[in-house]
N, C-alpha and C. Protein backbone atom coordinates (compact mmCIF):
# COMPACT_ATOMS: atom_id res chain seq x y z
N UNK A 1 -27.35 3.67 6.61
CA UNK A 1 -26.29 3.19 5.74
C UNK A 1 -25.50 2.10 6.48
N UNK A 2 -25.41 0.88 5.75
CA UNK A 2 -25.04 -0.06 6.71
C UNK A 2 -23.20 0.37 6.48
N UNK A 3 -22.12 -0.38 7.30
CA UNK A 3 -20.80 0.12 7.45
C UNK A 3 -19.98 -1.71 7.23
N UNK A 4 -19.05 -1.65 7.02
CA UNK A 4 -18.29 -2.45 6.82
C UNK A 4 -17.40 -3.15 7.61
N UNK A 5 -17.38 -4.17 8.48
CA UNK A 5 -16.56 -4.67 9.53
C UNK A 5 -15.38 -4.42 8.80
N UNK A 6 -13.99 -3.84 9.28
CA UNK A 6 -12.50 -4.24 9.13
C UNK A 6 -12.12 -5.41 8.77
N UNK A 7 -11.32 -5.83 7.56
CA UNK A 7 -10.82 -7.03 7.65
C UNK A 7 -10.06 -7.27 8.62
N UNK A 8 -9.31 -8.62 9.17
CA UNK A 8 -8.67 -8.29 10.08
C UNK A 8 -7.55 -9.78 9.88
N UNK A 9 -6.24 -10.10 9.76
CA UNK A 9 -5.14 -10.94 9.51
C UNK A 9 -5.84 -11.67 10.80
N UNK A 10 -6.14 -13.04 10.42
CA UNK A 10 -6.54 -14.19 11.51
C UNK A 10 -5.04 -14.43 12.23
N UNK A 11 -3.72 -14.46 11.55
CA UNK A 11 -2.42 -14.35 12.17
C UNK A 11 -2.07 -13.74 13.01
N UNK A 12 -1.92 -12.09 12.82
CA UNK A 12 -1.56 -11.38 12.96
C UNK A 12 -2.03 -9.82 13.73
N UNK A 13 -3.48 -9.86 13.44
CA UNK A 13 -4.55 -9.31 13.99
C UNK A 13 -4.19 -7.78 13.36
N UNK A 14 -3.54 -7.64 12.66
CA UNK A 14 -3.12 -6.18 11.72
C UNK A 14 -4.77 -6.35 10.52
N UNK A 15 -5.38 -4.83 11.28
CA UNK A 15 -6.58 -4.51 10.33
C UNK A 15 -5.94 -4.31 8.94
N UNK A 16 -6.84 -4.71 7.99
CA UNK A 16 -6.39 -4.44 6.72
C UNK A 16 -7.12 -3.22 6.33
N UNK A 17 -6.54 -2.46 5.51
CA UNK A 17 -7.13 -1.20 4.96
C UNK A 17 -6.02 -1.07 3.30
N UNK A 18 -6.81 -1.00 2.34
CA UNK A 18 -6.33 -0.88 1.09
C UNK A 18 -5.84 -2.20 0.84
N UNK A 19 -5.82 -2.94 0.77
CA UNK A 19 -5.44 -4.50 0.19
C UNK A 19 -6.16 -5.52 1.00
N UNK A 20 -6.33 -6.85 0.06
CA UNK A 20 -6.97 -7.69 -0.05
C UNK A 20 -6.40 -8.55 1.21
N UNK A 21 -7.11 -9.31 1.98
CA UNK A 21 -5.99 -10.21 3.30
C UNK A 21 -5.33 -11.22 2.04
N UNK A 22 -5.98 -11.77 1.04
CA UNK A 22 -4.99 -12.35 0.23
C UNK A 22 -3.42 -11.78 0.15
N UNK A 23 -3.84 -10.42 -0.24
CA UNK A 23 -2.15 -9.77 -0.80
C UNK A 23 -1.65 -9.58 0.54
N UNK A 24 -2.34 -9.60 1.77
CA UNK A 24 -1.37 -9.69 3.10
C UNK A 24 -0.92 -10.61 3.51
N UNK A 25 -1.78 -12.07 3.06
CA UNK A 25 -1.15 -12.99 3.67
C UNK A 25 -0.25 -13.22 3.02
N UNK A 26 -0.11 -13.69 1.52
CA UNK A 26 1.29 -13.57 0.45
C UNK A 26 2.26 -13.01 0.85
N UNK A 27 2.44 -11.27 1.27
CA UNK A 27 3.33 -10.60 0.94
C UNK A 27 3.70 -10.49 2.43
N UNK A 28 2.62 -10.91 3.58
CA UNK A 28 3.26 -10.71 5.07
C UNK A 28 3.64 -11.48 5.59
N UNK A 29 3.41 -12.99 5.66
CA UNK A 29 3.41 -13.99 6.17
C UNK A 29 4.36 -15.30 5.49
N UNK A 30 5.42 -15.95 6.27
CA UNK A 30 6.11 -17.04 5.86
C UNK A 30 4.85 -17.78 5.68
N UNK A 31 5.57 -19.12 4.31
CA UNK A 31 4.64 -20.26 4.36
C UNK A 31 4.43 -20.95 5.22
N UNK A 32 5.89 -21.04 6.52
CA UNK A 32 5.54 -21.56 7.51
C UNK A 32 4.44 -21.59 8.32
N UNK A 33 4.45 -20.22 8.49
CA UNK A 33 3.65 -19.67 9.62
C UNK A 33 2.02 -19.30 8.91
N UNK A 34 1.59 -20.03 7.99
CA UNK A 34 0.34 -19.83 7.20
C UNK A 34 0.49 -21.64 7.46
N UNK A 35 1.43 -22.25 7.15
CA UNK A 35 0.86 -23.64 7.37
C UNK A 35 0.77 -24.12 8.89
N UNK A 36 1.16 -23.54 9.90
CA UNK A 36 0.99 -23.73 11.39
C UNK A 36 -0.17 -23.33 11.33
N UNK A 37 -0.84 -21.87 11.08
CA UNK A 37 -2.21 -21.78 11.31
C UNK A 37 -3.06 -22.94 11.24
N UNK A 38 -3.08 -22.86 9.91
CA UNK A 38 -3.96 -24.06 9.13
C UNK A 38 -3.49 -25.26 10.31
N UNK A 39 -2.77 -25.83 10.25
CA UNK A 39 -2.86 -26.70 11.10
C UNK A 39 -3.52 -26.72 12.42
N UNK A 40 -3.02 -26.13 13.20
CA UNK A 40 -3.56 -25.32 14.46
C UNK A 40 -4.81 -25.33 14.67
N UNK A 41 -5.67 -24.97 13.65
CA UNK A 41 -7.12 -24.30 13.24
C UNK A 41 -7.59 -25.90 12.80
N UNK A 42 -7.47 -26.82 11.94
CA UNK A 42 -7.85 -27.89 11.69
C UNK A 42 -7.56 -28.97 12.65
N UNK A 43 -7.06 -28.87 13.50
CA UNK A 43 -6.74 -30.30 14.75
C UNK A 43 -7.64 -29.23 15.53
N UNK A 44 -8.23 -28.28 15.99
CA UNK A 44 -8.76 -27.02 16.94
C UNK A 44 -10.56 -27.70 16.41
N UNK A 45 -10.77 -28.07 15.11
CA UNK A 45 -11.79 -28.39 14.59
C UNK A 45 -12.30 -30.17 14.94
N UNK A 46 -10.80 -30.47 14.75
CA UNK A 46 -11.31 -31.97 14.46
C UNK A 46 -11.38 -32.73 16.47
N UNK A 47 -10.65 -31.85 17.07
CA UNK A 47 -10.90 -31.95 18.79
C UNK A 47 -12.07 -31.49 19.22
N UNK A 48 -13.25 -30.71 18.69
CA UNK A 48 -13.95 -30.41 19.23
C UNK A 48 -13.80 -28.58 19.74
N UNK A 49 -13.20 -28.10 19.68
CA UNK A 49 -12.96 -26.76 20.48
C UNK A 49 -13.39 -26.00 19.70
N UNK A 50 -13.78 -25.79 18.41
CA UNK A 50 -14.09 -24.74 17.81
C UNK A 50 -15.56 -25.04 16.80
N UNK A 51 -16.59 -24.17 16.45
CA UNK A 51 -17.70 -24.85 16.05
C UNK A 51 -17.70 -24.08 14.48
């Protein structure tokens, strides 16, 4: 029986269990701190460091 990796908040690193990381990121996370990711993560891409 195959098993299910944990979701897991790319932010925050809080496993999700019973809700969607959508409804965590919404209901846990400032917009700020969802648009630093994104940023962070897209200059992390466009430098080369991440594949």
């Amino acid at each position: 029986m195959a098993t299910r990796t944990p979701v897991e908040c790319p932010l925050c690193r809080e496993v999700l269990t019973g809700r969607s990381l959508e409804e965590h990121l919404v209901d846990g996370h400032t917009k700020r701190k969802l648009a630093k990711f994104v940023v962070s993560e897209t200059e992390a891409m466009n430098d080369g460091k991440t594949s």
